[in-house]
C-alpha atoms as a PDB file:
ATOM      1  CA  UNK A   1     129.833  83.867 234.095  1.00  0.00           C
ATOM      2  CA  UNK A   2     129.451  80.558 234.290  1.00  0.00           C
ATOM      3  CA  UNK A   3     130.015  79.748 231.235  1.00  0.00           C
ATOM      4  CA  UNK A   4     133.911  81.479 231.215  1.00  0.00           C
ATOM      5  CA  UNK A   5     134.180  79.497 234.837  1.00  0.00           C
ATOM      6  CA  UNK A   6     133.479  75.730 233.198  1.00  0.00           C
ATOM      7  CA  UNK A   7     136.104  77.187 230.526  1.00  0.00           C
ATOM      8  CA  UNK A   8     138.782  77.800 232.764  1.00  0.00           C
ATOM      9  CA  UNK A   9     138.387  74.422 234.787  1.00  0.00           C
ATOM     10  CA  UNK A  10     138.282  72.667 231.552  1.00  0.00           C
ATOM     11  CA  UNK A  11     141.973  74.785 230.655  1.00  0.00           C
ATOM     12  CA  UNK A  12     143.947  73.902 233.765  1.00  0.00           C
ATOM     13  CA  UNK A  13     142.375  70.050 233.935  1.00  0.00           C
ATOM     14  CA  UNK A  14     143.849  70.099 230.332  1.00  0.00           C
ATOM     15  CA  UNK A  15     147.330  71.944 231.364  1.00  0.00           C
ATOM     16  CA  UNK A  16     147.449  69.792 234.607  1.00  0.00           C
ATOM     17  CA  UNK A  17     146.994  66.548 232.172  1.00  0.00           C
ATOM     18  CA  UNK A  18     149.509  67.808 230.167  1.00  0.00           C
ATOM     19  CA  UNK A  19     152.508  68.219 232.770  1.00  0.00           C
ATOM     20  CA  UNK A  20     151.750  64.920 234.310  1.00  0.00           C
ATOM     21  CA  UNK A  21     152.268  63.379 230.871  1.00  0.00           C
ATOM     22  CA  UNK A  22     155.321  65.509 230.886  1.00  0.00           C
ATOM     23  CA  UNK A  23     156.789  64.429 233.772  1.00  0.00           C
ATOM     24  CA  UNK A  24     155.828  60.797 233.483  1.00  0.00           C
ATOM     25  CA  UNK A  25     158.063  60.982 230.400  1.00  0.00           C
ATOM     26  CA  UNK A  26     160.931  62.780 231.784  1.00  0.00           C
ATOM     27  CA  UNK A  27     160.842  59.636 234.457  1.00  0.00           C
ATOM     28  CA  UNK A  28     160.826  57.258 231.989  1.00  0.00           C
ATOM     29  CA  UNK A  29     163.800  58.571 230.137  1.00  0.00           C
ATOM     30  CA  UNK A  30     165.279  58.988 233.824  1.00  0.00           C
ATOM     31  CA  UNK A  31     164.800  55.955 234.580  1.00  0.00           C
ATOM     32  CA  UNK A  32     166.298  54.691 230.976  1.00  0.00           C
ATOM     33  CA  UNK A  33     169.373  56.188 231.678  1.00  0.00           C
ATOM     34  CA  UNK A  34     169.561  54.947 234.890  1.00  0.00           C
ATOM     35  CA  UNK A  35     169.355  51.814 233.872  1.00  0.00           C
ATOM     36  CA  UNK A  36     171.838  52.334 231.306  1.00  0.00           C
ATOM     37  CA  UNK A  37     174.201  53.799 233.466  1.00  0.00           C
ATOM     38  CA  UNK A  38     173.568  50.314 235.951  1.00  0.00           C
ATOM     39  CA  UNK A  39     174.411  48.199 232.917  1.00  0.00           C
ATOM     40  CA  UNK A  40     177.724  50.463 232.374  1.00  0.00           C
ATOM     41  CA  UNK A  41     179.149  50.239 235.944  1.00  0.00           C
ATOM     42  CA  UNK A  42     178.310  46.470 236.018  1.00  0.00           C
ATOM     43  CA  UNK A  43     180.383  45.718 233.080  1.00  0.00           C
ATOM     44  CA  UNK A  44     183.324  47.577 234.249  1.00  0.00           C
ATOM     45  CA  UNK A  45     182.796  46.045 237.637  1.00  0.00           C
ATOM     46  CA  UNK A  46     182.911  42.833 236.482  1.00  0.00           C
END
């Protein structure tokens, strides 16, 4: 019992490591395009 219970943490640590990387990339490329988008309006701006 044990055993399957150390199995499972060890599953969703791995899962929940998994979607943070996830999302820490989906910011980045938010933030990309932001910044992109910033660099668009400021030329037409200007």
């Amino acid at each position: 019992m044990n055993f399957i219970l150390s199995q499972l943490i060890a599953v969703a640590i791995f899962l929940l490591a998994w979607k943070l990387k996830e999302l820490i990339n989906n910011q980045n490329t938010y933030v990309k395009l932001l910044k992109e988008n910033a660099i668009k309006v400021s030329k037409v701006k200007y």
